[in-house]
Protein backbone atom coordinates (compact mmCIF):
# COMPACT_ATOMS: atom_id res chain seq x y z
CA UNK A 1 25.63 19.75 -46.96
CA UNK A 2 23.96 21.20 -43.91
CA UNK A 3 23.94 25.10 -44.10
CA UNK A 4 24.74 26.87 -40.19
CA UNK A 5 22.25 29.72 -40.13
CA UNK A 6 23.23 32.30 -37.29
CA UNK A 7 21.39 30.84 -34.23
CA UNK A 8 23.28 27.39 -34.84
CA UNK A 9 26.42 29.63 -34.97
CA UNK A 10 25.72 31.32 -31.76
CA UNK A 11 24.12 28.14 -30.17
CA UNK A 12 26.01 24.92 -31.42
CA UNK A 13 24.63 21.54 -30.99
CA UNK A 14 26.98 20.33 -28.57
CA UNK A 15 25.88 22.62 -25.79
CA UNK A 16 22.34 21.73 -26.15
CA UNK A 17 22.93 19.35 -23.42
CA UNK A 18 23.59 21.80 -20.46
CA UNK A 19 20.82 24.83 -19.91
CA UNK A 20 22.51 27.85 -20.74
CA UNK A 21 21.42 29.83 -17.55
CA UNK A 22 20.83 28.67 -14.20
CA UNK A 23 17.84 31.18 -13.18
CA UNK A 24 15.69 28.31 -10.91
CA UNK A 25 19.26 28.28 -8.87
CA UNK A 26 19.47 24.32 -9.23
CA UNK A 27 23.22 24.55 -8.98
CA UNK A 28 25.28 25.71 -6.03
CA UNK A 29 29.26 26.55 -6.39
CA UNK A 30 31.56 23.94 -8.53
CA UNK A 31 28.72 22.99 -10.34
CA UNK A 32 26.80 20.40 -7.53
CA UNK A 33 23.42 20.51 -7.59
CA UNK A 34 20.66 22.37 -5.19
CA UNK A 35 19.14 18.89 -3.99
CA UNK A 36 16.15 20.63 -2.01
CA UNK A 37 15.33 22.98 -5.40
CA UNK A 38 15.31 19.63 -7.43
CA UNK A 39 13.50 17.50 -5.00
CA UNK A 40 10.86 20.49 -4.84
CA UNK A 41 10.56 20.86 -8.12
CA UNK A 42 10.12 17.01 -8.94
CA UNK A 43 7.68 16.52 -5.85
CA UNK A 44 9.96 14.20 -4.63
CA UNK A 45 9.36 12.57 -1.36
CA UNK A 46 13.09 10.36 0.09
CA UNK A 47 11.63 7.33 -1.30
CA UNK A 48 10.90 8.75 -4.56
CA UNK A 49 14.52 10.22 -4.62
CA UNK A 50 15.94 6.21 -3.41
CA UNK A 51 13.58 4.72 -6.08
CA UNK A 52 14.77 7.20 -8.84
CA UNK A 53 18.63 7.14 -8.04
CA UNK A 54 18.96 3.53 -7.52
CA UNK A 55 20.61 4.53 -3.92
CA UNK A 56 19.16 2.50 -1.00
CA UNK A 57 16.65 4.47 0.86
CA UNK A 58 18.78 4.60 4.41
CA UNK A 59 21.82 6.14 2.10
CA UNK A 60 19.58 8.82 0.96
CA UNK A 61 21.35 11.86 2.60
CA UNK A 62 22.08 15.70 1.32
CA UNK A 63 24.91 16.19 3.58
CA UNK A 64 28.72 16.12 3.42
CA UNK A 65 28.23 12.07 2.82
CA UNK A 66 26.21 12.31 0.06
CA UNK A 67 26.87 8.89 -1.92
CA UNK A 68 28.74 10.01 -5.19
CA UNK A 69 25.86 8.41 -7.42
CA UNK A 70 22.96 10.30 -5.96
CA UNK A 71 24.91 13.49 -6.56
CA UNK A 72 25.24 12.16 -10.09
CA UNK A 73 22.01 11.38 -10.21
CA UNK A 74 20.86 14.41 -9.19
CA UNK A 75 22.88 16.62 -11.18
CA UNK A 76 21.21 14.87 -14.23
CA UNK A 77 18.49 16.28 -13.44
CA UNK A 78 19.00 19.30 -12.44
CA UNK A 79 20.20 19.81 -16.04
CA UNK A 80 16.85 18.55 -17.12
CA UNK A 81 14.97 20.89 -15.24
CA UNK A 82 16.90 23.72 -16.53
CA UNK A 83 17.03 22.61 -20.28
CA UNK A 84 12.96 22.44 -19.65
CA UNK A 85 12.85 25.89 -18.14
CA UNK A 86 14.91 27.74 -20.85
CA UNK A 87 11.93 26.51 -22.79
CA UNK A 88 9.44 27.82 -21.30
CA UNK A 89 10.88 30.78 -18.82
CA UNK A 90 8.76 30.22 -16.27
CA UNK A 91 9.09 28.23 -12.64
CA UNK A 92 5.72 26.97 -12.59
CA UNK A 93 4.72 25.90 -16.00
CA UNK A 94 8.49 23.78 -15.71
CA UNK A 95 6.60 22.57 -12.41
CA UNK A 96 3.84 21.54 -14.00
CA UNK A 97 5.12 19.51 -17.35
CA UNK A 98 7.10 17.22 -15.13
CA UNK A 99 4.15 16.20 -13.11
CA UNK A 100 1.63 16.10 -16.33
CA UNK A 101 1.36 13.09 -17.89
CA UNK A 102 2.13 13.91 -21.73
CA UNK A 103 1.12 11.94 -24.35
CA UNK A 104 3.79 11.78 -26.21
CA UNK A 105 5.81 10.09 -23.59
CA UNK A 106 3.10 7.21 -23.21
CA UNK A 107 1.00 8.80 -21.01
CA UNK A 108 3.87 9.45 -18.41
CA UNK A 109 4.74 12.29 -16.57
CA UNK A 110 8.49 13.46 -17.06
CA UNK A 111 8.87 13.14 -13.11
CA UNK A 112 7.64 9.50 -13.33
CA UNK A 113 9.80 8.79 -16.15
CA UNK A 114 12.96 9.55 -14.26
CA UNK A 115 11.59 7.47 -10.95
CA UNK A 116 11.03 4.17 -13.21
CA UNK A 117 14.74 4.44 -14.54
CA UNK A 118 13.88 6.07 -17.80
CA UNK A 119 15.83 9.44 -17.31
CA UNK A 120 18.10 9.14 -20.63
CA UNK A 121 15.22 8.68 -22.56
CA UNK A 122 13.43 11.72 -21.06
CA UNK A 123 16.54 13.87 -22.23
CA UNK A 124 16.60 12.18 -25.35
CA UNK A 125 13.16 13.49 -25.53
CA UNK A 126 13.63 16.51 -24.33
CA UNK A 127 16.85 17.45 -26.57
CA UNK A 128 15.19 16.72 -29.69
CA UNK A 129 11.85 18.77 -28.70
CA UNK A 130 14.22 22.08 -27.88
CA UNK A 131 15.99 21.32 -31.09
CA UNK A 132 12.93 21.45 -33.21
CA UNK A 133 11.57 24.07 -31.15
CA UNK A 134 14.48 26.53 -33.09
C-alpha cells in the first residue's frame, strides 16, 4: 500500500493536470485562454496555429467567432505552458524548453510536438516529469 506523505496530501494527483497558478496570465475571465500570450510564447505564426489545431487556416480567428475547437485547442495548451512554468518559475526559461529540441522527446522541441499533432503525448510527458520532479 502506497503511503501519502504531506505534499501528496496538500497536492493530490488529480490536480496535476491544471497549473496551480496562472502568473504568465494565459487565461482571461471564465477560464478561456489569452490566445496572443500562447501564440507568443509558442512562436506561433497563423499557419503554425492552423497546422497545430487542425482548424483551416482562413478559420483561424481570435475574435468573438473563434471556432469552438481552436479555443479547445488552445486552452490545452495554455495549461501546458503553465504546468511547464510552475516548474521552472520563470517566463523565459518556459520560452525556451518549448522551442529546444530535447532529447528525450526524440530530438523534438515541445512547440513542434504540439504542431505535428502530438500534444497528448507532450502532457503525458510533461505530467510524469513534474511528478518525479516531487
Amino acid at each position: 500500500m502506497r503511503t501519502q506523505t504531506a505534499a501528496t496530501k496538500s497536492n493530490p494527483a488529480i490536480f496535476n493536470s491544471i497549473p496551480s497558478s496562472d502568473d504568465l496570465g494565459l487565461f482571461k475571465g471564465a477560464g478561456k485562454p489569452n490566445y496572443d500570450k500562447v501564440k507568443d510564447i509558442l512562436g506561433y505564426s497563423k499557419q503554425d496555429i492552423s497546422v497545430a489545431s487542425g482548424v483551416p487556416f482562413g478559420s483561424v480567428r481570435f475574435d468573438k467567432k473563434i471556432p469552438a475547437e481552436l479555443t479547445e485547442r488552445v486552452t490545452e495548451w495554455a495549461t501546458a505552458i503553465g504546468l511547464v512554468h510552475g516548474f521552472f518559475k520563470d517566463e523565459s526559461k518556459t520560452i525556451l524548453w518549448f522551442k529546444v529540441p530535447n532529447p528525450l522527446l526524440g530530438d523534438v522541441a515541445p512547440r513542434d510536438m504540439i504542431k505535428v499533432g502530438r500534444f497528448k503525448k507532450l502532457l503525458k510527458f510533461i505530467q510524469i516529469a513534474l511528478e518525479e520532479s516531487r
